[in-house]
Structures are given as C-alpha cells and as structure tokens.
Protein backbone atom coordinates (compact mmCIF):
# COMPACT_ATOMS: atom_id res chain seq x y z
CA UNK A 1 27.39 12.20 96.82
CA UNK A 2 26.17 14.63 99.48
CA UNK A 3 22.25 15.59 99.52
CA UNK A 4 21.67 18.20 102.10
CA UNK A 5 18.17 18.94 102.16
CA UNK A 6 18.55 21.50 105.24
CA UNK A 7 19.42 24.75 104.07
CA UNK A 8 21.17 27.60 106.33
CA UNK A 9 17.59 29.39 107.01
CA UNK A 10 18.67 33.34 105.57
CA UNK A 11 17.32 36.38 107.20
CA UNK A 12 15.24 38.38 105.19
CA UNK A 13 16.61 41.79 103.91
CA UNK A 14 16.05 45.20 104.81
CA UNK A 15 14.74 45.83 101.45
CA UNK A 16 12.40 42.87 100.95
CA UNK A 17 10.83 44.24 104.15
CA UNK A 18 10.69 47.43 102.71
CA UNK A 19 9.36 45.62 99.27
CA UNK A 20 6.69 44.21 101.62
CA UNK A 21 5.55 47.34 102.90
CA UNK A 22 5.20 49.64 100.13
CA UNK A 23 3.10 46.56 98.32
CA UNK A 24 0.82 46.90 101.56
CA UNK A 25 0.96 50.49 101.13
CA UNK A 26 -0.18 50.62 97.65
CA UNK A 27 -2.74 48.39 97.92
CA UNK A 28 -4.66 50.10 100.44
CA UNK A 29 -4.67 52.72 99.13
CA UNK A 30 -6.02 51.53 95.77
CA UNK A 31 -8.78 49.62 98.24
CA UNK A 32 -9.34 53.50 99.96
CA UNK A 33 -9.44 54.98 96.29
CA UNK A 34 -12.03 51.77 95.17
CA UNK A 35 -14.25 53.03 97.66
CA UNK A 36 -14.08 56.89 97.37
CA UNK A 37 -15.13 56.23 93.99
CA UNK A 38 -18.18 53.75 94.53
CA UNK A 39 -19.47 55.08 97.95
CA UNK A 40 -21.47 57.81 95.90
CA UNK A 41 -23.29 55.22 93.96
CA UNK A 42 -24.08 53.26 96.77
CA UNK A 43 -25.51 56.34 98.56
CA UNK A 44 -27.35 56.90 95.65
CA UNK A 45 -28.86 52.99 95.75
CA UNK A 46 -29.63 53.46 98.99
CA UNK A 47 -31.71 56.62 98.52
CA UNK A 48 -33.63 55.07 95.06
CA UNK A 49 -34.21 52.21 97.42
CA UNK A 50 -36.24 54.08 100.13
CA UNK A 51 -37.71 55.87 97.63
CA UNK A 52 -39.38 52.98 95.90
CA UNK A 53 -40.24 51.39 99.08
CA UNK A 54 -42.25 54.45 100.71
CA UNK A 55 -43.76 54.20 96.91
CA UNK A 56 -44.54 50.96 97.11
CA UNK A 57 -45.63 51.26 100.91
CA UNK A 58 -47.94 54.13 99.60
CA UNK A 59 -49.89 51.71 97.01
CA UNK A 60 -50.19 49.17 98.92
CA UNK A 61 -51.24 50.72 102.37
CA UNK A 62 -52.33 48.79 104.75
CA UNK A 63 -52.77 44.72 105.37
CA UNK A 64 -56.62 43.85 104.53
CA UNK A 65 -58.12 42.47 108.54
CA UNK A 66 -59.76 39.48 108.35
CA UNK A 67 -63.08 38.95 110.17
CA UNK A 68 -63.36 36.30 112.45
CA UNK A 69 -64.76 33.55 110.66
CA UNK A 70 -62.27 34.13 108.08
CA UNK A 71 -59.49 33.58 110.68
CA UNK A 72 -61.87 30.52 112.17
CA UNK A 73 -61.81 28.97 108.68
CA UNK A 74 -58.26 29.43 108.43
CA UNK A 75 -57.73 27.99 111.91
CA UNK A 76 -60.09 24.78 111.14
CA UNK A 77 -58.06 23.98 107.87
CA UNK A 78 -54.86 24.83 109.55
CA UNK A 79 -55.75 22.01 112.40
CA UNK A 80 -56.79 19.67 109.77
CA UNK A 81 -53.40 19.59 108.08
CA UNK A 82 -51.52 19.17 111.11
CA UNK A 83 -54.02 16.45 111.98
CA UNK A 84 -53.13 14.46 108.96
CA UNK A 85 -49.50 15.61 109.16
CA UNK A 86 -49.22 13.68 112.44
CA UNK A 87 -51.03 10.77 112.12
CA UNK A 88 -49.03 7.54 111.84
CA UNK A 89 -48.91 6.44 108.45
CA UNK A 90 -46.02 4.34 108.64
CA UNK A 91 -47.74 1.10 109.88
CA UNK A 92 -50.96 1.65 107.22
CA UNK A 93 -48.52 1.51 104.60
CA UNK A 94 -46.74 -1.27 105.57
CA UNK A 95 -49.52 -3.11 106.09
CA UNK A 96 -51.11 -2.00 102.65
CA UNK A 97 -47.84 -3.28 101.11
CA UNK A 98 -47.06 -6.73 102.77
CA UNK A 99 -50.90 -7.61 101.22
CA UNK A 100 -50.09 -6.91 98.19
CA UNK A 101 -48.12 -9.72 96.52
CA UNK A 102 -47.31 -9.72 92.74
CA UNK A 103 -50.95 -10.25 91.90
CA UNK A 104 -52.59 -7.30 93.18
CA UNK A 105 -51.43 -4.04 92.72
CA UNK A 106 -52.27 -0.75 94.80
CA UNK A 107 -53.20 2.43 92.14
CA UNK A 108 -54.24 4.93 94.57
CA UNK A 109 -54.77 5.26 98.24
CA UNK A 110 -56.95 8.16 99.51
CA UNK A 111 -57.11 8.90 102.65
CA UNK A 112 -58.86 10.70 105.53
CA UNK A 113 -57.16 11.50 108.50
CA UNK A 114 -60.13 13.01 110.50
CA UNK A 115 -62.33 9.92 109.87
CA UNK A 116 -59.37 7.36 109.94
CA UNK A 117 -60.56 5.74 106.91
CA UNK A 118 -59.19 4.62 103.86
CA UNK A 119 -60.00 4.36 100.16
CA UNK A 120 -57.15 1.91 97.95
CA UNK A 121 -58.09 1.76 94.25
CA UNK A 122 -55.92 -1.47 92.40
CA UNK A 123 -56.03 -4.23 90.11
CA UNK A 124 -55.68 -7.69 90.78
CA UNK A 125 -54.60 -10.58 88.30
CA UNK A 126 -58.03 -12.07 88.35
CA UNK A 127 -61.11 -12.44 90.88
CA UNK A 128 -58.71 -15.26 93.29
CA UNK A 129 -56.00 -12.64 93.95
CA UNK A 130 -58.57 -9.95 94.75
CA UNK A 131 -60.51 -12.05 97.22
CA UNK A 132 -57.14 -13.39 99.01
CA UNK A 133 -56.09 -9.01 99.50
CA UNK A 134 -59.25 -8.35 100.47
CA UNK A 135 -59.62 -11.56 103.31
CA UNK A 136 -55.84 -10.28 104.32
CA UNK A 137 -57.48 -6.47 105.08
CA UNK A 138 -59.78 -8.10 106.62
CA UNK A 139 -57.78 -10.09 109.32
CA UNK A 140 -55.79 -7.21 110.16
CA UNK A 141 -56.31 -6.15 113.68
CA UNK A 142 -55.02 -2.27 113.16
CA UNK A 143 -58.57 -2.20 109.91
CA UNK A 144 -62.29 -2.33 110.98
CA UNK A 145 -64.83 -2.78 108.58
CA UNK A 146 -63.43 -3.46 105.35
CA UNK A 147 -65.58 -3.48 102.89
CA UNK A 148 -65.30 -3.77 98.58
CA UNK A 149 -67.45 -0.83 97.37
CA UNK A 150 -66.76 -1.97 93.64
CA UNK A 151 -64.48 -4.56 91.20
CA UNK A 152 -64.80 -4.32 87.23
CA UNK A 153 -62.90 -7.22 84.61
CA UNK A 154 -61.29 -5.09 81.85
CA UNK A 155 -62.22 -6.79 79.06
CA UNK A 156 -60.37 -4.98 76.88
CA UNK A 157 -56.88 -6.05 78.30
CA UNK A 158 -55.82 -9.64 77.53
CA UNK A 159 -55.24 -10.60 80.81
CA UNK A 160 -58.07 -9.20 82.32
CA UNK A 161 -57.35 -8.10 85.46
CA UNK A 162 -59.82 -7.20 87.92
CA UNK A 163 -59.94 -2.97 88.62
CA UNK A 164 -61.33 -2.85 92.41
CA UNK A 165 -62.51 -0.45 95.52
CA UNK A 166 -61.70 -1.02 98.77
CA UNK A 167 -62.47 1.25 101.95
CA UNK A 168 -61.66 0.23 105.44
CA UNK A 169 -61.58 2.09 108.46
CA UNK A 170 -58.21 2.48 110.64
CA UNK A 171 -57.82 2.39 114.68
CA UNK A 172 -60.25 4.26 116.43
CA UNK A 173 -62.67 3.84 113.36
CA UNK A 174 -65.49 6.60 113.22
C-alpha cells in the first residue's frame, strides 16, 4: 500500500482566474448599485435629522444660569461626596466585623464621614453578648467615645434577643 499525502501542487487555470474576476466584478457592482439606491434615503435622514434638532434647539433655547449660591450649594455637596468617597472604610469595617461573633449581629451602620462618627444598629443573643461587643468597641484604639445610646429585649421573639444603638466616633473624632 502506498499513501501519498503530497499532491503535485496544480497551477490554477486561466479561466478560474477569469471565474475569480468577473465574481469580483459583479459584486461590486451590486455593492455600487446597493448604494445608488440607499444614498437618497440617507440624505433624506440626514436632512429630517437637522431639522428636528434646530426644532428641538428652538424649544429648548438656552441652558437656565445658575446663581452663585446655587453653584456654592452644588459645590458644598459635591465636596461632601468625595469626602466620604475617600475616606478609609476598609479598616472600620473590619474592625466592626471581627467584634461581631455569632452572638451579635450588625443591622445597619450609618455613617458620617464629615464628623467621623458612626451609628451600628444590631441585635445581640442576650444582654452578655451585647456588653462583651460593646467593651470590644471600646478597646479599640482606631474608636473614641463609644457610647450605647439605646438596647430593647424583644419580648415577642422566643429567644429574646437584645435590639441595640451604638455610636462611636472614628480617628480624628470631632
């Protein structure tokens, strides 16, 4: 048995060339006809589409000016939210987490960039577990005056865990 699996590479022929040309012929030409036939619809776009601009334009006329304590405003809030954009939250979180353990849980954290302080809203499993998170926020060297501003049993739940406040100050506290 003889497998030759390199054929004799053939020329191509005069007419596949020719084949190959008139196929590139024809379909420009098709592609020149294409776009005789659409270019006066696009002119036609084009014009509706200034048209409803310059109406548009017309309506609207011109951008309201703001006074200057409407641009001072905007500045002040402006400076606030890239204030609390770049504060450091990364270590206050952490922090906020490692405390709490499976008894306490955080609900809600609130804070305040500008006065670098802190309001956490949780629930502990009883009055123990709430006094242990709060002496942990307490020893932390990065929170100033912690303080519990309320804690409530829920009676209503049978294992009655304690719903607390907490607000603490971070860094340079106010």
């Amino acid at each position: 048995m003889h497998l030759d699996f390199l054929r004799p590479h053939r020329r191509a022929s005069v007419w596949g060339w020719l084949l190959l040309g008139l196929s590139l012929l024809a379909v420009g030409l098709l592609v020149d006809w294409r776009w005789l036939e659409l270019e006066p619809r696009l002119q036609a776009g084009d014009a509706e589409l200034r048209r409803l601009q310059a109406t548009l334009g017309a309506r609207q006329g011109a951008a309201p000016r703001l006074s200057e304590e409407q641009v001072a405003l905007q500045w002040t809030a402006a400076a606030k939210a890239a204030q609390d954009l770049a504060t450091p939250w990364g270590p206050v979180f952490a922090l906020l987490e490692d405390g709490a353990d499976g008894d306490v849980a955080l609900l809600s954290l609130e804070p305040d960039g500008a006065r670098h302080e802190l309001l956490l809203t949780g629930e502990a499993r009883n009055y123990a577990a709430l006094l242990g998170y709060f002496r942990y926020l307490q020893d932390q060297p990065l929170l100033s005056a912690v303080a519990l501003q309320t804690h409530q049993v829920n009676r209503l739940d049978r294992d009655k865990p304690v719903r607390f406040r907490i607000t603490a100050h971070w860094g340079k506290a106010s």
